[in-house]
PDB file of N, CA and C in Angstrom:
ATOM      1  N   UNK A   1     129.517  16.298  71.065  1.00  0.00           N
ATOM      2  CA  UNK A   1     128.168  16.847  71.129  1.00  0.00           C
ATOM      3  C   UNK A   1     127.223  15.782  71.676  1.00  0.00           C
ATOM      4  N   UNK A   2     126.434  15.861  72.478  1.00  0.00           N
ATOM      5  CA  UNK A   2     125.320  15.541  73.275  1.00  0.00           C
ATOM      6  C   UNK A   2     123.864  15.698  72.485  1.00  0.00           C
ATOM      7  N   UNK A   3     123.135  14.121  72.350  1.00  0.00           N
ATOM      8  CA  UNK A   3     121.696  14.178  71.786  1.00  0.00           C
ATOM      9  C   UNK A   3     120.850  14.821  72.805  1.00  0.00           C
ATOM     10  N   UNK A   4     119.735  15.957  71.801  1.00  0.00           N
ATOM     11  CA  UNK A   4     119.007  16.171  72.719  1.00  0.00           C
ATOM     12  C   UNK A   4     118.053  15.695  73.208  1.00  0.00           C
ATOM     13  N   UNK A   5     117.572  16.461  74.082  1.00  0.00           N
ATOM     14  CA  UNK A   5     116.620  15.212  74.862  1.00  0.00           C
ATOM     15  C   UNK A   5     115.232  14.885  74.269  1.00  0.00           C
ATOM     16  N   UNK A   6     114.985  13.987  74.448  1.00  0.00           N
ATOM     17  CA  UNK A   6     113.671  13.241  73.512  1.00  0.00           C
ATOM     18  C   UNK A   6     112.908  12.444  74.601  1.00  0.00           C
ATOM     19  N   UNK A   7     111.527  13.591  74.223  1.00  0.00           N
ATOM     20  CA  UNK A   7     110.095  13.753  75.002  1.00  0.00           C
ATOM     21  C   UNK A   7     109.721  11.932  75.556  1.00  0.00           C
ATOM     22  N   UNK A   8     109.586  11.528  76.277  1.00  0.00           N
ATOM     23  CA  UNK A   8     108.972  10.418  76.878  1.00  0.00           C
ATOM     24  C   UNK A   8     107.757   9.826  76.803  1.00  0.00           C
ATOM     25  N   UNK A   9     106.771  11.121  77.056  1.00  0.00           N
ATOM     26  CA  UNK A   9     105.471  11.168  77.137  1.00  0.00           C
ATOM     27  C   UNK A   9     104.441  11.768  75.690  1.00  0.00           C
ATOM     28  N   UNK A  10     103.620  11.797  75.816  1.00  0.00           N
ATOM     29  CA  UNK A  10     103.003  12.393  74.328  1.00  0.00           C
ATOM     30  C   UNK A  10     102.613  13.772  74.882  1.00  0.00           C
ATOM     31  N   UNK A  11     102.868  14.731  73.968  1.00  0.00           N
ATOM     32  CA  UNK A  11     102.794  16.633  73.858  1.00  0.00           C
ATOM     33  C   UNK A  11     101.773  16.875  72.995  1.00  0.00           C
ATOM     34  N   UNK A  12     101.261  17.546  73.555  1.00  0.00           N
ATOM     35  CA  UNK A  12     100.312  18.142  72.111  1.00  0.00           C
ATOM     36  C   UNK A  12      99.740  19.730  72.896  1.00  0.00           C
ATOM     37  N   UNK A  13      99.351  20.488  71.534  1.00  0.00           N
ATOM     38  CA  UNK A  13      99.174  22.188  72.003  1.00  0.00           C
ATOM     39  C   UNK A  13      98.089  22.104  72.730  1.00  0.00           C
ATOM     40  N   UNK A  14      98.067  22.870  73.344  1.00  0.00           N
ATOM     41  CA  UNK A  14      96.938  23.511  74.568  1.00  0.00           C
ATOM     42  C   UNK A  14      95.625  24.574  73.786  1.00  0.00           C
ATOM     43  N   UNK A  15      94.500  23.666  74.466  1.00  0.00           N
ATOM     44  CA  UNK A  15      93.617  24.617  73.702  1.00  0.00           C
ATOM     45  C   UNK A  15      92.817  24.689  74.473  1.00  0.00           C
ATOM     46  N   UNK A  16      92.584  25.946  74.891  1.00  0.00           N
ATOM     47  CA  UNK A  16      91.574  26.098  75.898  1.00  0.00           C
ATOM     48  C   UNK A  16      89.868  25.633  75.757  1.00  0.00           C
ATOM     49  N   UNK A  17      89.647  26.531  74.472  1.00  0.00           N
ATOM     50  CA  UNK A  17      88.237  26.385  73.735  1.00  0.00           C
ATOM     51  C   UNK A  17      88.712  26.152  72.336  1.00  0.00           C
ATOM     52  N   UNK A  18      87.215  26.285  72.200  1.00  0.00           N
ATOM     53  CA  UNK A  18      87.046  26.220  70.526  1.00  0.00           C
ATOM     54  C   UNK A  18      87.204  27.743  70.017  1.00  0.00           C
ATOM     55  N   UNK A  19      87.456  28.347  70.954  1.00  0.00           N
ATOM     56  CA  UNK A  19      87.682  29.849  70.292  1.00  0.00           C
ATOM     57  C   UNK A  19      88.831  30.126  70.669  1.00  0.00           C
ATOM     58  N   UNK A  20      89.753  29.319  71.208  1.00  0.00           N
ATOM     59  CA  UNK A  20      91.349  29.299  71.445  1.00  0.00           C
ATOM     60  C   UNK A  20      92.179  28.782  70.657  1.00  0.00           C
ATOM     61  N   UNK A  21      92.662  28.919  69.289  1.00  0.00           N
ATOM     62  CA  UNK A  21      93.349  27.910  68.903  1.00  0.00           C
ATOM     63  C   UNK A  21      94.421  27.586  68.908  1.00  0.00           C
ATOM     64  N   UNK A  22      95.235  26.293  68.904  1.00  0.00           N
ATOM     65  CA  UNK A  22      96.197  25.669  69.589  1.00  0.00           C
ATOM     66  C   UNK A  22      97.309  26.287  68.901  1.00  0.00           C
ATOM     67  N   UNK A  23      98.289  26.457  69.429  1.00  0.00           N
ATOM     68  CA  UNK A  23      99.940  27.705  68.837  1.00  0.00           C
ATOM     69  C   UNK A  23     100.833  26.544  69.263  1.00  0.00           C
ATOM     70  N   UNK A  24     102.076  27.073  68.868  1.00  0.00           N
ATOM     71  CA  UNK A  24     103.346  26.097  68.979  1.00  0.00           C
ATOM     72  C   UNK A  24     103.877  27.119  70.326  1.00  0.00           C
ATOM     73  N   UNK A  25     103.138  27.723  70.917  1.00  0.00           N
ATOM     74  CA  UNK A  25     103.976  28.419  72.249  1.00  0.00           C
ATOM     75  C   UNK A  25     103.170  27.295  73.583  1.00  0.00           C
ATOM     76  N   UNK A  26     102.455  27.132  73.863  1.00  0.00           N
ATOM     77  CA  UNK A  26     101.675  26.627  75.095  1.00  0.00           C
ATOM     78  C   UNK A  26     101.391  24.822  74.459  1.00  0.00           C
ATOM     79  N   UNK A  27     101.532  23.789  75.270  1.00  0.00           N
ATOM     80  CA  UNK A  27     101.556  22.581  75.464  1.00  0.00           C
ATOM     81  C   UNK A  27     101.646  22.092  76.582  1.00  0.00           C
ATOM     82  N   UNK A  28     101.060  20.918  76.727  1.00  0.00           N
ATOM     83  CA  UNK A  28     100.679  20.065  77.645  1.00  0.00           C
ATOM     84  C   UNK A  28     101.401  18.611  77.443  1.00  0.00           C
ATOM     85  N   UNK A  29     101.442  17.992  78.607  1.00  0.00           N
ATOM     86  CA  UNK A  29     102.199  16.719  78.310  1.00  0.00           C
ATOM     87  C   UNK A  29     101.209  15.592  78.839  1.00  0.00           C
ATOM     88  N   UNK A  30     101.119  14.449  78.552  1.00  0.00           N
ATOM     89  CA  UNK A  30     100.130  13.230  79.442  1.00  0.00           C
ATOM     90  C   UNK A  30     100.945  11.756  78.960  1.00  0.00           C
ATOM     91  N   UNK A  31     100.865  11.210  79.948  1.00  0.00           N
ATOM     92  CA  UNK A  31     101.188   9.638  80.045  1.00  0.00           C
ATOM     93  C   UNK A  31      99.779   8.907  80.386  1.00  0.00           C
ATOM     94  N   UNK A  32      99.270   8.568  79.328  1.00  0.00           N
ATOM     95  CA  UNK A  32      98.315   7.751  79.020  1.00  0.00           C
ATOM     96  C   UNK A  32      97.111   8.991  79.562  1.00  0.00           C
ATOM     97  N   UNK A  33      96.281   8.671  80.935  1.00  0.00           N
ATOM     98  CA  UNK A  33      95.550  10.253  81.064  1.00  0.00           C
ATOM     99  C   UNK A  33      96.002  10.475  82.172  1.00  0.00           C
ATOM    100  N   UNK A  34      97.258  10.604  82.728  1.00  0.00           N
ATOM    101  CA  UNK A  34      97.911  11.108  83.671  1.00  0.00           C
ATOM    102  C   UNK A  34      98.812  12.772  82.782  1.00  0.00           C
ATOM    103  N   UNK A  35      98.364  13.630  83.334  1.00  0.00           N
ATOM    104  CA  UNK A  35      98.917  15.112  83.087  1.00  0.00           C
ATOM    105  C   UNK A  35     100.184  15.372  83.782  1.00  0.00           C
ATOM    106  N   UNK A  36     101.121  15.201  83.170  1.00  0.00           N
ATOM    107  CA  UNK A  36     102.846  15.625  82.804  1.00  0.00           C
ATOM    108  C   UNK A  36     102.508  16.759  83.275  1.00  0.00           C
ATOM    109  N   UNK A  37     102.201  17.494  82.484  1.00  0.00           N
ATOM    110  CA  UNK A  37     102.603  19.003  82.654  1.00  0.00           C
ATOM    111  C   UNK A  37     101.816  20.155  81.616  1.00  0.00           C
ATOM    112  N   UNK A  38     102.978  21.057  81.725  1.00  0.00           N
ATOM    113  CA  UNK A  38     102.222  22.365  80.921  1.00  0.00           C
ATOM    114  C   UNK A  38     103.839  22.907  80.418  1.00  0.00           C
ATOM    115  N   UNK A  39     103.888  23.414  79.352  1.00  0.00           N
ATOM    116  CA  UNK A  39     105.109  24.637  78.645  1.00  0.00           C
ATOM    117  C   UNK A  39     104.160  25.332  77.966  1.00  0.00           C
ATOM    118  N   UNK A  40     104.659  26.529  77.900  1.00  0.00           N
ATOM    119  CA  UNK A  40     104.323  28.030  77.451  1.00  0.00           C
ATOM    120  C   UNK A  40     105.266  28.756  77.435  1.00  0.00           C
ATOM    121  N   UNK A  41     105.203  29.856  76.559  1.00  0.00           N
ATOM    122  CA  UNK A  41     106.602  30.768  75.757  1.00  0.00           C
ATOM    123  C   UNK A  41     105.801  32.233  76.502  1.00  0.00           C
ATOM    124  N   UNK A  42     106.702  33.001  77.132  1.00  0.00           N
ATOM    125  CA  UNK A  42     106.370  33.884  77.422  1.00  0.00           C
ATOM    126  C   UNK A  42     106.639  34.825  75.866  1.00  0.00           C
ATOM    127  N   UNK A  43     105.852  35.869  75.721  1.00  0.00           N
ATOM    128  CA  UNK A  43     106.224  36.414  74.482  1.00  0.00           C
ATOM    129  C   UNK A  43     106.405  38.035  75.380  1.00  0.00           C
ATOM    130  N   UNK A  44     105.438  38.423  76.276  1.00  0.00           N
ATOM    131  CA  UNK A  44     106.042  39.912  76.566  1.00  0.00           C
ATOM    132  C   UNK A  44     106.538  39.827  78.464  1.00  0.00           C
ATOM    133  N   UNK A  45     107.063  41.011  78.417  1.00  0.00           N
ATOM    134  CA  UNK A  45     107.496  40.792  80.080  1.00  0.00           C
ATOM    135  C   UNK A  45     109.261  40.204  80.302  1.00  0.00           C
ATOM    136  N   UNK A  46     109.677  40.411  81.556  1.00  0.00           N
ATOM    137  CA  UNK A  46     110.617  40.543  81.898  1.00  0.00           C
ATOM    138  C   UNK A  46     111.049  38.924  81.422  1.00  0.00           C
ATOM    139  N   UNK A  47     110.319  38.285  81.276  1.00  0.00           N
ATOM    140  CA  UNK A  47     110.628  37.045  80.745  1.00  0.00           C
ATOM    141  C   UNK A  47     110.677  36.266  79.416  1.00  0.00           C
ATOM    142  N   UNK A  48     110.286  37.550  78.775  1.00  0.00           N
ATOM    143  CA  UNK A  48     109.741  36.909  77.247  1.00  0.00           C
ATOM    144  C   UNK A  48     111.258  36.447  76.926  1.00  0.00           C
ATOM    145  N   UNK A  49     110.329  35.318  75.470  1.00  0.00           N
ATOM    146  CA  UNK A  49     112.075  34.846  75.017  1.00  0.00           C
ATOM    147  C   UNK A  49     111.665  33.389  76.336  1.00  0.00           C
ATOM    148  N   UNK A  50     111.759  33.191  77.519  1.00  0.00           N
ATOM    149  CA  UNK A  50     111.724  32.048  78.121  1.00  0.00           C
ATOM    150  C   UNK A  50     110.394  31.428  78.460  1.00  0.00           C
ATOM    151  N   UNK A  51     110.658  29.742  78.524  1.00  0.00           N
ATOM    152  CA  UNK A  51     109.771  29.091  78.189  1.00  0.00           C
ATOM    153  C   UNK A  51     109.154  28.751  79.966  1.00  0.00           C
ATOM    154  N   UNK A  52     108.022  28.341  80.364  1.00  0.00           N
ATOM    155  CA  UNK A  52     107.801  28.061  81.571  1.00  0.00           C
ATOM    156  C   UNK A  52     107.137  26.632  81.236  1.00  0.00           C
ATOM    157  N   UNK A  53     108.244  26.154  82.870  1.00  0.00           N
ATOM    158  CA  UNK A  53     107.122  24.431  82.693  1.00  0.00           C
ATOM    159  C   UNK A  53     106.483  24.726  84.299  1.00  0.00           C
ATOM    160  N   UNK A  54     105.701  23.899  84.312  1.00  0.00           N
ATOM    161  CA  UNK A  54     105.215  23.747  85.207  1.00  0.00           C
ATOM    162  C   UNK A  54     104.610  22.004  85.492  1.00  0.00           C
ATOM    163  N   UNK A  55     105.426  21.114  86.289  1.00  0.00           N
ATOM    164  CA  UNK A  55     105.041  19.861  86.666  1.00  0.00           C
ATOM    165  C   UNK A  55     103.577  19.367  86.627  1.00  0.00           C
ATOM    166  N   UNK A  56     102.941  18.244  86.338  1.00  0.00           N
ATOM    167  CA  UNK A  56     101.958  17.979  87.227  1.00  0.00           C
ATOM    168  C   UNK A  56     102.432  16.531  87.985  1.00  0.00           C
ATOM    169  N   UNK A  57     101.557  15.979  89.013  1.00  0.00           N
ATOM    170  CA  UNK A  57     101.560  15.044  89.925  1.00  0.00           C
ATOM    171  C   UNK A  57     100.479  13.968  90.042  1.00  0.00           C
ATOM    172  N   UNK A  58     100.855  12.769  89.909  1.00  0.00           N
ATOM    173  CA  UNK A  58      99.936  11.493  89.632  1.00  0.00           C
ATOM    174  C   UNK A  58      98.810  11.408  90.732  1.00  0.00           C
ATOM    175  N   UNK A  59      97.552  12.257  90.476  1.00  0.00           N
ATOM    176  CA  UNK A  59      96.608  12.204  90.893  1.00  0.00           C
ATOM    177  C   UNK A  59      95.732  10.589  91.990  1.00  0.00           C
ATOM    178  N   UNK A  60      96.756   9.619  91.360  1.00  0.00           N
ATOM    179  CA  UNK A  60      96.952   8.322  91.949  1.00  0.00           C
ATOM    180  C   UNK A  60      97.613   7.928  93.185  1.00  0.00           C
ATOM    181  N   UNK A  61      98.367   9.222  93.358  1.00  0.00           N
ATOM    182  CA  UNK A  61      99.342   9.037  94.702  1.00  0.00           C
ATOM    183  C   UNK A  61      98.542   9.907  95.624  1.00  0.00           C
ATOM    184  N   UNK A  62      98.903   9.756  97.189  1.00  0.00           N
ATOM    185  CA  UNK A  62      98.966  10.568  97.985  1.00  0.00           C
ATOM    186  C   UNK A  62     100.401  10.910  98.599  1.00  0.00           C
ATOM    187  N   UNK A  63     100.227  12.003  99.382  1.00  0.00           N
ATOM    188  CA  UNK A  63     101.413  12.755 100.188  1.00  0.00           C
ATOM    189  C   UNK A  63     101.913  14.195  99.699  1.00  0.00           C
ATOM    190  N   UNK A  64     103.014  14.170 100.067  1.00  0.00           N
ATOM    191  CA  UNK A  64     103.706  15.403  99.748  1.00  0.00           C
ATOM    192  C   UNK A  64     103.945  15.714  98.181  1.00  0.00           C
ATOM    193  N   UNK A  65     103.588  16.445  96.956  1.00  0.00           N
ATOM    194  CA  UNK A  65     104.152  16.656  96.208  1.00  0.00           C
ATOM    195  C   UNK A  65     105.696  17.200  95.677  1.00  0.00           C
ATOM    196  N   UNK A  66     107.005  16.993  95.123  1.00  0.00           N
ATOM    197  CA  UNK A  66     108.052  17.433  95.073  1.00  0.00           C
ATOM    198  C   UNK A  66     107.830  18.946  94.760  1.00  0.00           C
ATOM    199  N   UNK A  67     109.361  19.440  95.019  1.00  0.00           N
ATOM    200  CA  UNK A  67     109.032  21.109  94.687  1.00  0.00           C
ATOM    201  C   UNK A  67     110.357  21.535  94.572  1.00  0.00           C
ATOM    202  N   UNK A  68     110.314  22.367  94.051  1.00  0.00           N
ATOM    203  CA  UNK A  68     109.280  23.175  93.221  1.00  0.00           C
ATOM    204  C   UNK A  68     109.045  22.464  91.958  1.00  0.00           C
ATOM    205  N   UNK A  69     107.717  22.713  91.196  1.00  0.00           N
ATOM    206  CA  UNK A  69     107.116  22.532  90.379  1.00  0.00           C
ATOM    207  C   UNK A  69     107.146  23.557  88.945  1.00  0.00           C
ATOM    208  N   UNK A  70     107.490  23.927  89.761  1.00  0.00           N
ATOM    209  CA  UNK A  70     107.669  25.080  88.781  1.00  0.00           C
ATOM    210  C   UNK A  70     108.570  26.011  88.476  1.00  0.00           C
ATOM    211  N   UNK A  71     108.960  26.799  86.623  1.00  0.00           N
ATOM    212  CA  UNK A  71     110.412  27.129  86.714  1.00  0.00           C
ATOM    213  C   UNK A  71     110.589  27.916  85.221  1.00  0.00           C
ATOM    214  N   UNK A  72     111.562  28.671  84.908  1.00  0.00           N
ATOM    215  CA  UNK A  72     111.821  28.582  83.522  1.00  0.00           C
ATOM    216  C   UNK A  72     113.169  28.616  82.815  1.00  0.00           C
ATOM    217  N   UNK A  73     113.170  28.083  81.621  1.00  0.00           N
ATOM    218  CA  UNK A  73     114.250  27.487  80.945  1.00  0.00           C
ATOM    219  C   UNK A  73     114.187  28.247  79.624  1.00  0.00           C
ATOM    220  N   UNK A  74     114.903  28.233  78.956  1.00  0.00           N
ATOM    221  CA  UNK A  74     115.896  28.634  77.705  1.00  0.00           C
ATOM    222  C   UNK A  74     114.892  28.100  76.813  1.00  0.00           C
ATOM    223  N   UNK A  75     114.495  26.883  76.264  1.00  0.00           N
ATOM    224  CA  UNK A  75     113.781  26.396  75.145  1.00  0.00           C
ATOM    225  C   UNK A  75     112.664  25.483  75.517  1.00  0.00           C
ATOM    226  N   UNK A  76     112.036  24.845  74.710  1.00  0.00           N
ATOM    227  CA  UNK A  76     110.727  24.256  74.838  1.00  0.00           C
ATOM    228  C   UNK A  76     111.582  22.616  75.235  1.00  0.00           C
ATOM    229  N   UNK A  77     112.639  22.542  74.617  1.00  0.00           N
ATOM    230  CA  UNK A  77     112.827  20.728  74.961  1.00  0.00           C
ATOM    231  C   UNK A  77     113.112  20.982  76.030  1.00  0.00           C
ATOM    232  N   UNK A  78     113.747  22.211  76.500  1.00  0.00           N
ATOM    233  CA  UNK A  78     114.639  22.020  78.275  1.00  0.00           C
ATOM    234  C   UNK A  78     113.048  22.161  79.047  1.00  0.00           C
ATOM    235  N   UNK A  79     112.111  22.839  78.869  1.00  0.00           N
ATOM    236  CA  UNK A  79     110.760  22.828  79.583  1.00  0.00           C
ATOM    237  C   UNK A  79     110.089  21.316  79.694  1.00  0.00           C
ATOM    238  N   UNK A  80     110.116  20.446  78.289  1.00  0.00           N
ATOM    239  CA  UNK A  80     109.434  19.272  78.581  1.00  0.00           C
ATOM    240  C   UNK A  80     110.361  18.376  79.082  1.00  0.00           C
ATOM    241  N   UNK A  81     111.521  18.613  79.284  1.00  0.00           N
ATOM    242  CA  UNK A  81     112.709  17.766  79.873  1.00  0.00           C
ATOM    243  C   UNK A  81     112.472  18.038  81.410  1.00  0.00           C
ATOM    244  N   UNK A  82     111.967  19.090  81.665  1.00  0.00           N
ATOM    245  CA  UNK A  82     111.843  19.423  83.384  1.00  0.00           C
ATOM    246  C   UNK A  82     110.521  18.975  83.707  1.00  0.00           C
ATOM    247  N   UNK A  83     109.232  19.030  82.901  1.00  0.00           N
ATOM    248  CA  UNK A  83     108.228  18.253  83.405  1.00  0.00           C
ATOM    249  C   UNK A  83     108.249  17.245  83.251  1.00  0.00           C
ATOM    250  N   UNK A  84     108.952  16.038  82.681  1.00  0.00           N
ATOM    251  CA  UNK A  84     108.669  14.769  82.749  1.00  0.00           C
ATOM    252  C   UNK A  84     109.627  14.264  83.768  1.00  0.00           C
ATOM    253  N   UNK A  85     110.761  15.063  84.066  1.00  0.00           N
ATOM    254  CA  UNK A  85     111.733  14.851  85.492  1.00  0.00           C
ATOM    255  C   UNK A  85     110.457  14.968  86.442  1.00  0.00           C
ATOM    256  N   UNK A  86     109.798  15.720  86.484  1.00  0.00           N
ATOM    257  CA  UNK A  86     109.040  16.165  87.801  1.00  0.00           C
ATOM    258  C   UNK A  86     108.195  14.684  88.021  1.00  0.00           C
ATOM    259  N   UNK A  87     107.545  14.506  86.642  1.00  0.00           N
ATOM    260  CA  UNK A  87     106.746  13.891  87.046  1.00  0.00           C
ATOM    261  C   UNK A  87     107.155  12.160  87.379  1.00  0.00           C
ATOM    262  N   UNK A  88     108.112  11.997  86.655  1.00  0.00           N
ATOM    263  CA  UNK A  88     109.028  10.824  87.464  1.00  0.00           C
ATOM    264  C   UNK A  88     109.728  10.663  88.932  1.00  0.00           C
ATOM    265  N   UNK A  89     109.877  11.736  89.459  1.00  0.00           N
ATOM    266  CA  UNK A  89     110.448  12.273  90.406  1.00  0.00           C
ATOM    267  C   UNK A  89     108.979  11.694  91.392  1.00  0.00           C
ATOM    268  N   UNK A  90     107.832  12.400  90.914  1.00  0.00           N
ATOM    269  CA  UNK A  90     106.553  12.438  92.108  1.00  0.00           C
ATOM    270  C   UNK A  90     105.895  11.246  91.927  1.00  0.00           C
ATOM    271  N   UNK A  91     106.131  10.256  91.091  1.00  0.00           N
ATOM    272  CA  UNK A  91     105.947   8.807  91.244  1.00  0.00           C
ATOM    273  C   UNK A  91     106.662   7.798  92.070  1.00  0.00           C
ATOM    274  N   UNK A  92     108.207   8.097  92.419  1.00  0.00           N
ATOM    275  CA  UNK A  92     109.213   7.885  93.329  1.00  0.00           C
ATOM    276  C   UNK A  92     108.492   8.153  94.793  1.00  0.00           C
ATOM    277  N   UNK A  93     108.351   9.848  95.111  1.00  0.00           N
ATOM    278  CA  UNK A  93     108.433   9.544  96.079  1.00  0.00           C
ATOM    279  C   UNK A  93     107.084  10.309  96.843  1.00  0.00           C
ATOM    280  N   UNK A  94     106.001  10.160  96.330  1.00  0.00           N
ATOM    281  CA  UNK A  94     104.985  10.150  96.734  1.00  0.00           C
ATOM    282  C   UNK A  94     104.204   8.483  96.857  1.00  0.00           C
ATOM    283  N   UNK A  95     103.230   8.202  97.653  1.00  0.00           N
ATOM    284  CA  UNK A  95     102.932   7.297  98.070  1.00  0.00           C
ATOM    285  C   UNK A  95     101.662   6.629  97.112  1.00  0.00           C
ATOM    286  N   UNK A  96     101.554   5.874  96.263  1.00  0.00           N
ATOM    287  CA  UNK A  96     100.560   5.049  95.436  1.00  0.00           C
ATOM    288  C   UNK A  96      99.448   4.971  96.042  1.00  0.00           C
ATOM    289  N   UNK A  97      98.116   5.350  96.333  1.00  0.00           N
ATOM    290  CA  UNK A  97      96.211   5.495  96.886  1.00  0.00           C
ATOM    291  C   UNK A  97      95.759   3.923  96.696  1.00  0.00           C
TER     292      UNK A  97
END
């Protein structure tokens, strides 16, 4: 058996407002104030049951961003396991400002 994977960056729930309050379905990821990413649990739709990540990209770089960015997976660790790939990935090979 294989450990699972363990978050890199710091997670915490997504809250839009103060009249949104934060759920264990939607999260955000950041390395220091650089934005990782986003996961969210679809609950209705052809997708419910799966989790969506969606990358972000070091606002510090220029060029091409990697892609796709976006995707969905089985559980919340395989979602923050794909945005912090991304965002290691777009520090590689995008160009430092």
């Amino acid at each position: 058996m294989t450990d699972a994977y363990q978050p890199k960056y710091a997670w915490k729930r997504t809250q839009i407002d103060e009249n949104d309050p934060p759920t264990d379905l939607d999260w955000q990821g950041f390395d220091g104030d650089g934005y990782v990413g986003r996961i969210r649990k679809e609950t209705n739709g052809p997708t419910k049951g799966k989790w969506q990540w969606a990358g972000g990209y070091p606002r510090t770089h220029g060029g091409r961003p990697p892609t796709p960015n976006t995707g969905w997976v089985d559980t919340a660790r395989q979602a923050t396991q794909k945005c912090e790939e991304y965002w290691d990935l777009a520090h590689k090979v995008m160009t430092r400002l």
